[in-house]
N, C-alpha and C. Protein backbone atom coordinates (compact mmCIF):
# COMPACT_ATOMS: atom_id res chain seq x y z
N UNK A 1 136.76 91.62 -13.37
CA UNK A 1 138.19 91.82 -13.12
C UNK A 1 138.37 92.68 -11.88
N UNK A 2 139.09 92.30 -11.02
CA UNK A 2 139.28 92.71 -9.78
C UNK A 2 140.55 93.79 -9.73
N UNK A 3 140.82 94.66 -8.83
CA UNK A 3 141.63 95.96 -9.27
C UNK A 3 143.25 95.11 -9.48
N UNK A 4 143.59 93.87 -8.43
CA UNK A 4 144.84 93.40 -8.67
C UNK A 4 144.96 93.28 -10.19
N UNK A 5 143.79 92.90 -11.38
CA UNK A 5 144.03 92.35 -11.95
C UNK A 5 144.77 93.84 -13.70
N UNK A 6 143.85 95.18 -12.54
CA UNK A 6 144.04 96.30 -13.20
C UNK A 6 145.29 96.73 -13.06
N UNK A 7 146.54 95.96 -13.53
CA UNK A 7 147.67 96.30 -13.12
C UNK A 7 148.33 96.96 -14.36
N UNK A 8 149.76 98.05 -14.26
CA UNK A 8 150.54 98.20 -15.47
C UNK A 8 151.40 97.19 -15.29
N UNK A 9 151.74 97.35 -16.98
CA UNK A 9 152.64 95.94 -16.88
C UNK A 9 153.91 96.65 -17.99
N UNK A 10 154.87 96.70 -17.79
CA UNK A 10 156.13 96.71 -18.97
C UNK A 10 156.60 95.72 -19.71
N UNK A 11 157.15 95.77 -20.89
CA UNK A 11 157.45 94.20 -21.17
C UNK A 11 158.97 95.01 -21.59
N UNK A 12 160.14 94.64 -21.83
CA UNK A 12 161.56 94.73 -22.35
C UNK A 12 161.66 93.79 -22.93
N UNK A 13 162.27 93.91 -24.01
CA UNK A 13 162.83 93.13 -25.42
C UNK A 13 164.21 93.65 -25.23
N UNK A 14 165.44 92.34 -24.86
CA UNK A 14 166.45 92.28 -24.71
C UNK A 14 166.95 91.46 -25.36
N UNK A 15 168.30 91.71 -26.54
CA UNK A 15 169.11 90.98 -27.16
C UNK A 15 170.66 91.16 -26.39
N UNK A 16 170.81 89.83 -25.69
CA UNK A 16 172.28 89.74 -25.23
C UNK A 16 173.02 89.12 -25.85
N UNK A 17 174.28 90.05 -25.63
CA UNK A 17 175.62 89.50 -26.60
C UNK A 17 175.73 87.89 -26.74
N UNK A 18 176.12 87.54 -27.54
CA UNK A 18 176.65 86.19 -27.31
C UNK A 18 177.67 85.62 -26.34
N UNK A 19 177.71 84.28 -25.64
CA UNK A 19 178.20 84.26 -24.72
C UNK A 19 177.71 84.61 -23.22
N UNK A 20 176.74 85.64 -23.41
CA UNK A 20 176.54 86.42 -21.74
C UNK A 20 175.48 85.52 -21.42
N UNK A 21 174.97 84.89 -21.78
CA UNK A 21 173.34 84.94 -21.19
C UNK A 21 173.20 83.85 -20.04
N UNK A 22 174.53 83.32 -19.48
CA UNK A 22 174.11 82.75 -18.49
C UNK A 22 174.73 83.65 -17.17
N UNK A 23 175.26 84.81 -17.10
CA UNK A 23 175.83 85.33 -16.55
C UNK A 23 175.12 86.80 -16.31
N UNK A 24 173.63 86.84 -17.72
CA UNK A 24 173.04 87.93 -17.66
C UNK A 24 171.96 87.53 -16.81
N UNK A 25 171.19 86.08 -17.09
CA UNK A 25 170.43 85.57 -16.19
C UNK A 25 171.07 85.80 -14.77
N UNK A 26 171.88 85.12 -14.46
CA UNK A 26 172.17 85.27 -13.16
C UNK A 26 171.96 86.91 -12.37
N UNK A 27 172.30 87.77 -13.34
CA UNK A 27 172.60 89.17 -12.44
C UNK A 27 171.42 89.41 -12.67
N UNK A 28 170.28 89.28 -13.50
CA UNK A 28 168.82 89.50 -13.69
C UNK A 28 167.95 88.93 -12.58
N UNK A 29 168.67 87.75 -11.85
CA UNK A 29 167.95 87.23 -10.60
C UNK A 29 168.10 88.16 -9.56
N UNK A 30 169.26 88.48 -9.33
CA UNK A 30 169.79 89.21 -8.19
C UNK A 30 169.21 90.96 -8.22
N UNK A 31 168.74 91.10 -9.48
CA UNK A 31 168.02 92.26 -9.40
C UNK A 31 166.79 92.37 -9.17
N UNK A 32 166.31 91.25 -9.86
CA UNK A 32 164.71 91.20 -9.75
C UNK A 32 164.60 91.24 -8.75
N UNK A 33 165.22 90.00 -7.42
CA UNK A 33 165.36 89.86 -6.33
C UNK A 33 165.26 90.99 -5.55
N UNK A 34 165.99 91.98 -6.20
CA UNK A 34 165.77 93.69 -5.09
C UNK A 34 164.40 94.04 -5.42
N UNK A 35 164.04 94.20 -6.60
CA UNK A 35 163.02 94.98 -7.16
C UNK A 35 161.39 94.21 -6.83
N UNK A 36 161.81 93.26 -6.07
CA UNK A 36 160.79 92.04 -5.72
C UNK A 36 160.36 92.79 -4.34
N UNK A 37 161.22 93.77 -3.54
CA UNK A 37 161.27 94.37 -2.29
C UNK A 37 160.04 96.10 -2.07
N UNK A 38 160.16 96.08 -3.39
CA UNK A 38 159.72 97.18 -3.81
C UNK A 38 157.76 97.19 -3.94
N UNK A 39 157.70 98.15 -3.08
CA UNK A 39 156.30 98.10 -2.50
C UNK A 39 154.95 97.99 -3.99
N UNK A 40 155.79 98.61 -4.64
CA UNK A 40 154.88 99.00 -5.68
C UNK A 40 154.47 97.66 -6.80
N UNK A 41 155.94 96.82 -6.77
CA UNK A 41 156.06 95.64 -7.49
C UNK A 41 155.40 94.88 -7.48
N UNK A 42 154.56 94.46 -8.09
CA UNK A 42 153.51 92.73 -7.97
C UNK A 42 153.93 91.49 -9.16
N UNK A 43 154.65 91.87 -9.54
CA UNK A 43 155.54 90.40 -10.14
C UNK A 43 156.45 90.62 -11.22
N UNK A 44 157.36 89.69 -11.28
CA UNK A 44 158.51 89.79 -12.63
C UNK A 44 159.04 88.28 -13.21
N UNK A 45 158.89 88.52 -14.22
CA UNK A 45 159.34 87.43 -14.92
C UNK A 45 160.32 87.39 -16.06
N UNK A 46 161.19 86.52 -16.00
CA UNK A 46 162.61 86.38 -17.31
C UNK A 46 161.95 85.46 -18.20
N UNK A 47 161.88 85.57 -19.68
CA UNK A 47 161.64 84.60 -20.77
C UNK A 47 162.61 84.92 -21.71
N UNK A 48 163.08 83.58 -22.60
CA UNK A 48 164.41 83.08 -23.25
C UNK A 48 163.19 82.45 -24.40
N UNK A 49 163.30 83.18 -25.54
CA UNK A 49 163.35 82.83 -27.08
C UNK A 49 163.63 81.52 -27.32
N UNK A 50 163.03 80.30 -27.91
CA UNK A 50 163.60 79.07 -28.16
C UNK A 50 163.83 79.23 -29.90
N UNK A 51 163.35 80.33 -30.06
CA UNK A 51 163.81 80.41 -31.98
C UNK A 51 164.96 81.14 -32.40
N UNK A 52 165.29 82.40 -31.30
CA UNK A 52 165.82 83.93 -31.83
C UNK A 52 166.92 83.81 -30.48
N UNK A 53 168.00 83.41 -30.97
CA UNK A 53 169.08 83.69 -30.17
C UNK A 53 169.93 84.39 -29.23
N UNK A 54 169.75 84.57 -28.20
CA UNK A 54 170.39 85.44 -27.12
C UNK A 54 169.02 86.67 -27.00
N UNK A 55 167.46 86.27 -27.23
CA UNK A 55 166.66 87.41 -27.41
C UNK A 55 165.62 86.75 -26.43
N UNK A 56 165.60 87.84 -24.83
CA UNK A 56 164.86 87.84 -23.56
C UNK A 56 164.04 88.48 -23.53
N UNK A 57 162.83 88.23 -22.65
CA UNK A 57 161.60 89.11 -22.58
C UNK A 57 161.65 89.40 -21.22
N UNK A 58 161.89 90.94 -20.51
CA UNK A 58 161.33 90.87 -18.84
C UNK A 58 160.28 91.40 -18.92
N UNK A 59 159.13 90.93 -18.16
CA UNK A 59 157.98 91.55 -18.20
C UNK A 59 158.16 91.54 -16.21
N UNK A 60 157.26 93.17 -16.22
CA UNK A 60 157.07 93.43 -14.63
C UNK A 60 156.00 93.69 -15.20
N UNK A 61 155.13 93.67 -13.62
CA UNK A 61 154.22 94.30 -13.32
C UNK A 61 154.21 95.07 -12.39
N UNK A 62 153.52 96.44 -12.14
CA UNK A 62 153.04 97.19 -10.95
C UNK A 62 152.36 97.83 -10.68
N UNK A 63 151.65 98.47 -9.64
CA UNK A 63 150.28 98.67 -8.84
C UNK A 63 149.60 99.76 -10.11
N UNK A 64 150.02 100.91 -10.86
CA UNK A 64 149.91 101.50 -11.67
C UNK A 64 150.64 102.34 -12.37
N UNK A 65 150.50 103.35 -13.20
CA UNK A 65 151.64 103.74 -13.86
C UNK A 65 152.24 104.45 -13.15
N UNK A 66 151.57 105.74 -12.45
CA UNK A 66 152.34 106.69 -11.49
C UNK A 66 153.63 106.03 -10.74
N UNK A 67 153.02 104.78 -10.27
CA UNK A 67 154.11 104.12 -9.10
C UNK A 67 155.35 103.24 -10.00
N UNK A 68 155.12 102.94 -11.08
CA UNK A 68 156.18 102.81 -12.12
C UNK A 68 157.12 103.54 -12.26
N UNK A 69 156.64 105.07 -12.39
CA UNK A 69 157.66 106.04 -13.10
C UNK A 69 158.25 106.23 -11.83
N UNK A 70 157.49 106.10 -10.71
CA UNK A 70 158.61 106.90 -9.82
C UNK A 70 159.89 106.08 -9.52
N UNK A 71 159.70 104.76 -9.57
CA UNK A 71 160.47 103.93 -9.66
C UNK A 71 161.72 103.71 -10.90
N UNK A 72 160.56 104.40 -11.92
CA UNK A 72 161.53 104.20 -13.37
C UNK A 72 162.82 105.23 -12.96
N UNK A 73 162.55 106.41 -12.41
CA UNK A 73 162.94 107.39 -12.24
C UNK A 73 163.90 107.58 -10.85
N UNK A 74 164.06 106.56 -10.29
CA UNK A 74 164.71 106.52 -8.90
C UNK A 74 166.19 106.09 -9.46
N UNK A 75 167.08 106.41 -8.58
CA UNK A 75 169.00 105.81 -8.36
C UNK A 75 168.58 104.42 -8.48
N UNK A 76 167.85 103.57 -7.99
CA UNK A 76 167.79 102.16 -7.74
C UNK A 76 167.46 101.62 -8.93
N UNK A 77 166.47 102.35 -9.73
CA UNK A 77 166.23 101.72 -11.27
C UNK A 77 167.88 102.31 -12.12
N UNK A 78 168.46 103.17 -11.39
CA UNK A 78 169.27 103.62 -12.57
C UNK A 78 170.89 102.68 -12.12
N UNK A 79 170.62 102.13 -11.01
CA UNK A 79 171.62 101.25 -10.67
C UNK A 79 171.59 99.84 -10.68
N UNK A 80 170.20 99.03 -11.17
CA UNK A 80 169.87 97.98 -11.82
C UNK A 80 170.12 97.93 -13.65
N UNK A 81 170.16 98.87 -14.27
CA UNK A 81 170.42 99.14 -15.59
C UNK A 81 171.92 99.42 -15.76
N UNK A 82 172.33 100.13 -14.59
CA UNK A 82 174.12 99.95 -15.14
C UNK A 82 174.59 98.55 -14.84
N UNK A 83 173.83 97.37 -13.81
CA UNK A 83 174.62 95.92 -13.92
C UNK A 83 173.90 95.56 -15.31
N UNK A 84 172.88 95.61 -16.11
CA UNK A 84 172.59 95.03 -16.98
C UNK A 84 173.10 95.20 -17.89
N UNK A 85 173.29 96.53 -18.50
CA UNK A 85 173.94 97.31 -19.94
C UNK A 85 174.83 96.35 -19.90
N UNK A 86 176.24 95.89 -19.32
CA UNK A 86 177.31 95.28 -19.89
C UNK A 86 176.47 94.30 -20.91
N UNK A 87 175.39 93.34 -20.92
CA UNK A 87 175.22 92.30 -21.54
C UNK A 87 174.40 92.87 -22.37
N UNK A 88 173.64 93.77 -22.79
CA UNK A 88 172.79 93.86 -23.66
C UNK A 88 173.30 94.37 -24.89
N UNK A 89 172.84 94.38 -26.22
CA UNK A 89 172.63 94.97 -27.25
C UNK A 89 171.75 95.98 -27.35
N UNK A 90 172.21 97.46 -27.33
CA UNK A 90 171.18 98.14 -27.42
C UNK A 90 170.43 98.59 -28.35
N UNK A 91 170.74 98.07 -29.86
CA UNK A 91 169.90 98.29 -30.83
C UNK A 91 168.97 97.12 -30.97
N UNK A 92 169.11 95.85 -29.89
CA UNK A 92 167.96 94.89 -29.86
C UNK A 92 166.79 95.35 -28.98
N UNK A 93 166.90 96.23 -27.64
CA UNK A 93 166.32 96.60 -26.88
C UNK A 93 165.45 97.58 -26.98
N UNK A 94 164.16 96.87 -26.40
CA UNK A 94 163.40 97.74 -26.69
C UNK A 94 161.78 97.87 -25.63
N UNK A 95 160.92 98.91 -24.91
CA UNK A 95 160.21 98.86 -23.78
C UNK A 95 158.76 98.69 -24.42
N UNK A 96 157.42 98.20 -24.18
CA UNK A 96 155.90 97.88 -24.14
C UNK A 96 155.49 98.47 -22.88
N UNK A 97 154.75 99.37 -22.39
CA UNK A 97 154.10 99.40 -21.78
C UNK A 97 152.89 98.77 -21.85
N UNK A 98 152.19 98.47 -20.99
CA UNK A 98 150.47 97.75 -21.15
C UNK A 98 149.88 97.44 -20.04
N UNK A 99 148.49 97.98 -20.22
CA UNK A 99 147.37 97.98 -19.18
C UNK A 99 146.99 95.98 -19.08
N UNK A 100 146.97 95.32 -18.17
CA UNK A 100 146.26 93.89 -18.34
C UNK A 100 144.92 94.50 -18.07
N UNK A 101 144.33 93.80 -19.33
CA UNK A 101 142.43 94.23 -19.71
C UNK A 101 142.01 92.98 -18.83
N UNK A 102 142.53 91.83 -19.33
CA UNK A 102 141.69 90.13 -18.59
C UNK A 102 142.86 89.74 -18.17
N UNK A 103 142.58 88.68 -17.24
CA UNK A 103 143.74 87.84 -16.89
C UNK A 103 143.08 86.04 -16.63
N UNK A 104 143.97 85.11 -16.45
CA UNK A 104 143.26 83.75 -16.22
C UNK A 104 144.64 83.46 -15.71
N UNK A 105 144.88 82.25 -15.06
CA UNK A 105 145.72 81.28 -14.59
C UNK A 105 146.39 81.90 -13.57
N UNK A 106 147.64 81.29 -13.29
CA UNK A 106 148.40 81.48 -12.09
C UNK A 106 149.50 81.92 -12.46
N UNK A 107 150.36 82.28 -11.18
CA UNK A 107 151.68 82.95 -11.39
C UNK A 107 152.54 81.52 -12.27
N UNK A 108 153.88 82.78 -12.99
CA UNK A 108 154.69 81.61 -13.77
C UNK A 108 155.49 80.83 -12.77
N UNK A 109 156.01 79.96 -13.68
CA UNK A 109 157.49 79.57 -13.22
C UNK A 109 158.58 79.18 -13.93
N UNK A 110 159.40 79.17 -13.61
CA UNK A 110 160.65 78.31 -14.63
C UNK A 110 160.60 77.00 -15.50
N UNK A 111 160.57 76.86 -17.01
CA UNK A 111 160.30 75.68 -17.20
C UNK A 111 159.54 76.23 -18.51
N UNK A 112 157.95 76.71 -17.99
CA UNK A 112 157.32 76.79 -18.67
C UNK A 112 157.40 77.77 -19.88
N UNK A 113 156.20 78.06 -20.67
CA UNK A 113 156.44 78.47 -22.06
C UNK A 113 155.46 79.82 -22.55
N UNK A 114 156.15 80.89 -22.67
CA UNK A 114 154.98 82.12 -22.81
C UNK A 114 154.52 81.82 -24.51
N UNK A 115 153.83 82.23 -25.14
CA UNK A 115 153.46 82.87 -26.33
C UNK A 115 152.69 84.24 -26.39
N UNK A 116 153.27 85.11 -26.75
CA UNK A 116 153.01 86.54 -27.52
C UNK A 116 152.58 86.27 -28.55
N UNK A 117 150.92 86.79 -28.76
CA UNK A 117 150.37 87.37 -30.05
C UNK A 117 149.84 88.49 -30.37
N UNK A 118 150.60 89.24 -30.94
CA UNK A 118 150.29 90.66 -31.38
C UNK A 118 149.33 90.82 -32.50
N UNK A 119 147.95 92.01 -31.95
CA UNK A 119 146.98 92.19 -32.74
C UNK A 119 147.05 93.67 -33.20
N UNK A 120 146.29 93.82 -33.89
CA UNK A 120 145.78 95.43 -34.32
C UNK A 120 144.41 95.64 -34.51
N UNK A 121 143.39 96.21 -33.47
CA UNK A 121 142.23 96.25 -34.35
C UNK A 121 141.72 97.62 -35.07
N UNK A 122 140.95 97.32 -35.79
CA UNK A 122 140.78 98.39 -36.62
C UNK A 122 139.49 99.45 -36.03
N UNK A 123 139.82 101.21 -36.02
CA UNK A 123 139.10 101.70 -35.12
C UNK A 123 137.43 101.90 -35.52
N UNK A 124 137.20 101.04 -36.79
CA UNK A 124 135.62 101.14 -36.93
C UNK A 124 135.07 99.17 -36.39
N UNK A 125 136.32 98.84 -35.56
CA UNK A 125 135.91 97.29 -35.00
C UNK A 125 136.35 97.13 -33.37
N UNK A 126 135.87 98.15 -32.52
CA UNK A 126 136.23 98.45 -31.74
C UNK A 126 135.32 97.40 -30.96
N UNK A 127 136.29 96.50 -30.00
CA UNK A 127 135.47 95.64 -28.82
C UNK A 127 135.58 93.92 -29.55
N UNK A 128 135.75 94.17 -30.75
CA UNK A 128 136.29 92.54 -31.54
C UNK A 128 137.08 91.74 -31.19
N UNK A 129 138.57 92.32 -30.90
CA UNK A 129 138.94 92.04 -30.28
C UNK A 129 138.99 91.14 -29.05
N UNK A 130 138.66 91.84 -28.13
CA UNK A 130 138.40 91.19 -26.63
C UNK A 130 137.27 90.34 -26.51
N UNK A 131 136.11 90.34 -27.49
CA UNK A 131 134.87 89.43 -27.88
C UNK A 131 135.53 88.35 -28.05
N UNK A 132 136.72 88.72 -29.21
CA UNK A 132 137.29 87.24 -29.83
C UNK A 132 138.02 86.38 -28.99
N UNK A 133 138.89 87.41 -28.19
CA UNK A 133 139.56 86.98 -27.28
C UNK A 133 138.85 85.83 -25.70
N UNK A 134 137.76 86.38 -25.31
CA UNK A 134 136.95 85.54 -24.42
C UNK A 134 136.21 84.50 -25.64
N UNK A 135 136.23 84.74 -26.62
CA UNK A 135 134.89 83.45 -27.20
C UNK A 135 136.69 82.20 -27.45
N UNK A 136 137.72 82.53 -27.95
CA UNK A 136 138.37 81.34 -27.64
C UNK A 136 139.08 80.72 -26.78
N UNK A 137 139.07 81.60 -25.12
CA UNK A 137 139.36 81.54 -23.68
C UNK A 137 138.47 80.36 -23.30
N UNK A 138 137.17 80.82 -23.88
CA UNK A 138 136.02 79.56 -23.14
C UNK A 138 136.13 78.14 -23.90
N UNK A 139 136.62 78.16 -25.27
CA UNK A 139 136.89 77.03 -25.98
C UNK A 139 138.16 76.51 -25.34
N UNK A 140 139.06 77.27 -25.09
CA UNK A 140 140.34 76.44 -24.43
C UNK A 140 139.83 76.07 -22.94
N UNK A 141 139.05 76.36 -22.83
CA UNK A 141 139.31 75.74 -21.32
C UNK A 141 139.29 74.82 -20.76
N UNK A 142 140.59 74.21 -19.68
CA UNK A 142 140.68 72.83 -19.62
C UNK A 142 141.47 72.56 -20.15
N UNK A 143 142.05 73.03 -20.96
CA UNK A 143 143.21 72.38 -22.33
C UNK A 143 144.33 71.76 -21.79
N UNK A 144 144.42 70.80 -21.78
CA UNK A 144 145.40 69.77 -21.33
C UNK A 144 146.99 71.15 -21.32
N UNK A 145 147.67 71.08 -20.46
CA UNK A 145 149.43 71.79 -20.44
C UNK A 145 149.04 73.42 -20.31
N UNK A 146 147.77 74.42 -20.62
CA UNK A 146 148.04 75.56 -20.62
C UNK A 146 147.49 75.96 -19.33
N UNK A 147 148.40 76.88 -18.76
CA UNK A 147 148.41 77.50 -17.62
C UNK A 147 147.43 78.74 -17.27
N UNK A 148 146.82 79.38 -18.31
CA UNK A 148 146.12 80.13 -18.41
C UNK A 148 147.03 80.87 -19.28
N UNK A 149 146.44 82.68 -19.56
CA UNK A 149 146.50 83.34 -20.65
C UNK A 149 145.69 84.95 -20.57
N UNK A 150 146.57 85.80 -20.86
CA UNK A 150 145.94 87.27 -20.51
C UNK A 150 146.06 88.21 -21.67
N UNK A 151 144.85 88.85 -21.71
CA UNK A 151 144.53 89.65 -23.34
C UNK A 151 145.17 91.10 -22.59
N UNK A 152 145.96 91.72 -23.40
CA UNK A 152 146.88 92.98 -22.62
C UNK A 152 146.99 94.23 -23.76
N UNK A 153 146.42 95.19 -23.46
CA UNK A 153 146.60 96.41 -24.38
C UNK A 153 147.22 97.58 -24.17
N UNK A 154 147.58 97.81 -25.19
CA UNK A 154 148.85 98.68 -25.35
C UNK A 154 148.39 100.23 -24.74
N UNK A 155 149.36 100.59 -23.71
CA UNK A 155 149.04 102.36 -23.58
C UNK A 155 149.39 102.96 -24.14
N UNK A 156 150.46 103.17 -25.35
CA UNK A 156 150.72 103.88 -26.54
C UNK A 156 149.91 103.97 -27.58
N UNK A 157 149.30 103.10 -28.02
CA UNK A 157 148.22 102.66 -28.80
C UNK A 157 146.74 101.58 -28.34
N UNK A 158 146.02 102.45 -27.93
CA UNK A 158 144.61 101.35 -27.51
C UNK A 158 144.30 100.53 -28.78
N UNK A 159 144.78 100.60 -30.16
CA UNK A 159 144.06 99.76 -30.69
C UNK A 159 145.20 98.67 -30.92
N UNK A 160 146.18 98.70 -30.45
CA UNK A 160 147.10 97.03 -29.87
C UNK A 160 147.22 96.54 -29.34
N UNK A 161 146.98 95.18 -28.95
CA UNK A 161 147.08 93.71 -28.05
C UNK A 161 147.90 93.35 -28.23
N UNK A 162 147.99 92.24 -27.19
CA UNK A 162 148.66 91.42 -27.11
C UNK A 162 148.21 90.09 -26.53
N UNK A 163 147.92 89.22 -27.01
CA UNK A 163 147.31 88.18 -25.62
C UNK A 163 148.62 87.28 -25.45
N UNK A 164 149.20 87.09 -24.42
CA UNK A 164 150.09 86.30 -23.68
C UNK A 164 149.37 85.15 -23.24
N UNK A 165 149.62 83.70 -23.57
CA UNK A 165 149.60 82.17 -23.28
C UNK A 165 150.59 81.60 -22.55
N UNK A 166 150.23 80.98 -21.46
CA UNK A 166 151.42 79.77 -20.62
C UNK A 166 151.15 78.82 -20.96
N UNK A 167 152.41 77.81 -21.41
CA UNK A 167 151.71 76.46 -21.19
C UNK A 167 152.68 75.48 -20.28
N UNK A 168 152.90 74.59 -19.88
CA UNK A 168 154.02 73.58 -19.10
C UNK A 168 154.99 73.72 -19.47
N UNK A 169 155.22 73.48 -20.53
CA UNK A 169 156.78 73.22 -21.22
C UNK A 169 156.74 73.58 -22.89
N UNK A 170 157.68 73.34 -23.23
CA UNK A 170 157.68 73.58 -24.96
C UNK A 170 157.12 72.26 -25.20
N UNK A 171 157.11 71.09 -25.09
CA UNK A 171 156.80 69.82 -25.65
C UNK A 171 155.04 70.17 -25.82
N UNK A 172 154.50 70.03 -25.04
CA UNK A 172 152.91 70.81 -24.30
C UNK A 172 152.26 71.66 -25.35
N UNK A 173 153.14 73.02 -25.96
CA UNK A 173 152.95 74.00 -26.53
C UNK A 173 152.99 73.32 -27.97
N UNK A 174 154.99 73.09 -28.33
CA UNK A 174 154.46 72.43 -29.98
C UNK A 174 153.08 71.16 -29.93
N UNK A 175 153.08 70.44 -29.10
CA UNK A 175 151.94 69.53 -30.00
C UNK A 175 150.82 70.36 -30.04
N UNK A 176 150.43 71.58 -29.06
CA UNK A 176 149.48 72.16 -29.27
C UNK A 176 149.16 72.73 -30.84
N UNK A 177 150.73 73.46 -31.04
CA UNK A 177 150.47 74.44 -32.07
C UNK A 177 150.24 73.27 -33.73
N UNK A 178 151.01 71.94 -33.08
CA UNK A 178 150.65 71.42 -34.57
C UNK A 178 149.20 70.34 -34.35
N UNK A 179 148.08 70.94 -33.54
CA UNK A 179 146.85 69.93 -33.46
C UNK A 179 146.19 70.42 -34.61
N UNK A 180 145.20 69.59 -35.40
CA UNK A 180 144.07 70.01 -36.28
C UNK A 180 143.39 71.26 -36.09
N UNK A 181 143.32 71.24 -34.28
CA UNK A 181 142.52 72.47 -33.85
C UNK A 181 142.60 73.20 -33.31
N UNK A 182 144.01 73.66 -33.94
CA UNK A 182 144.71 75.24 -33.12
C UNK A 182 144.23 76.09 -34.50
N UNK A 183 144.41 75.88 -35.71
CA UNK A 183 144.02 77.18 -36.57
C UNK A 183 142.70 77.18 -36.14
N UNK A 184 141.34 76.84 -35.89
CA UNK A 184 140.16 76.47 -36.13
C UNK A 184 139.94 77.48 -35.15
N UNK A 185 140.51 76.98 -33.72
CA UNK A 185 140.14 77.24 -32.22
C UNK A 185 140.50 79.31 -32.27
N UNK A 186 141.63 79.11 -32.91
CA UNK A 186 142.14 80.45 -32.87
C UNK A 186 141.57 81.71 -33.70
N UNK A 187 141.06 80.63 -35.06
CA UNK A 187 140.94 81.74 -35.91
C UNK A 187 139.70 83.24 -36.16
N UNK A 188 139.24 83.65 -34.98
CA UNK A 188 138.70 84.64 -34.67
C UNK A 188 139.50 86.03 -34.65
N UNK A 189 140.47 85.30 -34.05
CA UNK A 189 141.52 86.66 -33.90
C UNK A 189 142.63 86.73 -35.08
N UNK A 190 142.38 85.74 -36.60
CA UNK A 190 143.30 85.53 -37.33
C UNK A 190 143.69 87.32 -38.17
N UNK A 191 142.41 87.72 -38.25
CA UNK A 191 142.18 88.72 -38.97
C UNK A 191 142.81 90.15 -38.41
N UNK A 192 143.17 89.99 -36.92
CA UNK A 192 143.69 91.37 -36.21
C UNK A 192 145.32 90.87 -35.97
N UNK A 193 146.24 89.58 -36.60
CA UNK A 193 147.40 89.33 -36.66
C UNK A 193 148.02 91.42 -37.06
N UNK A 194 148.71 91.86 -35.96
CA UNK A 194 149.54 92.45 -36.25
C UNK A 194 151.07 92.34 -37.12
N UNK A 195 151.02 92.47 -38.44
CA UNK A 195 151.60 92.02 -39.26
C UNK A 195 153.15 92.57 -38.81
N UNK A 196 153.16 93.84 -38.69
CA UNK A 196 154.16 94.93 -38.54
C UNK A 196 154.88 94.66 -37.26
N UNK A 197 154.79 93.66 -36.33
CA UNK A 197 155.29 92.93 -35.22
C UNK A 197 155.75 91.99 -34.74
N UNK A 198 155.42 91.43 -36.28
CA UNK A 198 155.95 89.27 -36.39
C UNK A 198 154.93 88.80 -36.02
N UNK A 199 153.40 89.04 -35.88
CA UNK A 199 152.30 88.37 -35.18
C UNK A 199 152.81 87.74 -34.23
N UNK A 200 153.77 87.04 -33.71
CA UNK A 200 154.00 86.35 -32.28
C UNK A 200 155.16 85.71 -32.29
N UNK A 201 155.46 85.83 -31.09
CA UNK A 201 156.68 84.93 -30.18
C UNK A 201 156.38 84.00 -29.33
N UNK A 202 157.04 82.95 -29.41
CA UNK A 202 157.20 81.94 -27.86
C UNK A 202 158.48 81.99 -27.34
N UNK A 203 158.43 82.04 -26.09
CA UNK A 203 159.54 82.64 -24.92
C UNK A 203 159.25 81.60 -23.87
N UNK A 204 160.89 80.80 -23.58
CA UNK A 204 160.48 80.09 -22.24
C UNK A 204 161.05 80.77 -21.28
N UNK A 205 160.20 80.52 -19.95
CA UNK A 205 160.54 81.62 -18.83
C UNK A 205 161.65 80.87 -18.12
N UNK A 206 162.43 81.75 -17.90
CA UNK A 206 163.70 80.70 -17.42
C UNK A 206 164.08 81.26 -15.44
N UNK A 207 163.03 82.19 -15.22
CA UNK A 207 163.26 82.99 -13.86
C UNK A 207 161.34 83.77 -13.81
N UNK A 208 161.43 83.63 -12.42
CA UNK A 208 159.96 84.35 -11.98
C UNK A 208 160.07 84.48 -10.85
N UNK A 209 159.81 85.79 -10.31
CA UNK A 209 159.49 86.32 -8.79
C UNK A 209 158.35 86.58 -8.69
């Protein structure tokens, strides 16, 4: 893993009102768009829930944490959050920090389809995890529609993951999830399902800088 790949990453869990979300997207472009300017920034992406209604994922990335906060902490972050607040729910909202441990594939784009799976490992199974995580990276590979996929751990808690999946589209993803050999392929990591988190989401990305 190469240092680009040693990046922090935030994720936001956003529930917008009903009604807003084509009007929240829009002002979410025009911000990212600034924050795309920003030296420290190395990518951002919008994802839209196809299960959970009016419920967005922004995930950034940047160079490391220091250069985050100063940013978190600037007029410019605090004047991108007053255009957003009108649309959000703030008892849906909520921040992830996380180190990317691995990474595979290419930047997103619009269209395509994230999946979030949240793990927990246990601290006398330390390194299982990420074992499990590369032994079914090398079995997918090639997999017809997925874009690649990055195992990501939590800086609040080292013993939580997350591995994030792209694939083309939702069509791509469900036949994946209903093949013979998605429990089979997967089930290494069945045992570290973070229960206390919903074990996982799929989010289509509807914006990427």
């Amino acid at each position: 893993m190469n240092d680009k790949d040693n990046v922090y990453r935030v994720m936001v869990r956003m529930r917008i009102h009903p009604g807003m979300e084509r009007d929240f997207e829009k002002t979410w472009r025009e911000v990212a768009s600034s924050i795309a300017r920003h030296p420290a920034n190395v990518g951002q992406s919008l994802a839209k829930s196809p299960d959970e209604d009016g419920v967005y994922y922004i995930v950034s990335d940047w160079e490391n944490e220091d250069r985050f906060h100063q940013f978190e902490h600037s007029p410019e972050h605090a004047a991108n959050r007053m255009r957003l607040d009108p649309y959000r729910d703030s008892a849906g909202t909520s921040m992830t920090p996380m180190l990317v441990s691995s990474r595979l594939g290419s930047q997103p784009s619009p269209g395509r389809v994230r999946v979030a799976l949240y793990l927990n490992e246990p601290e006398s199974d330390k390194g299982s995890i990420e074992n499990a995580y590369h032994q079914i990276s090398t079995t997918l590979a090639g997999r017809s529609g997925l874009r690649g996929n990055e195992l990501l751990r939590s800086l609040r808690d080292p013993r939580r993951f997350a591995v994030l999946s792209e694939w083309d589209d939702i069509a791509t993803y469900r036949e994946w999830e209903r093949s013979p050999e998605h429990l089979p392929t997967t089930s290494p990591l069945a045992r570290y399902h973070d229960k206390g988190l919903g074990i996982f989401g799929s989010y289509e990305v509807v914006a990427a800088y």
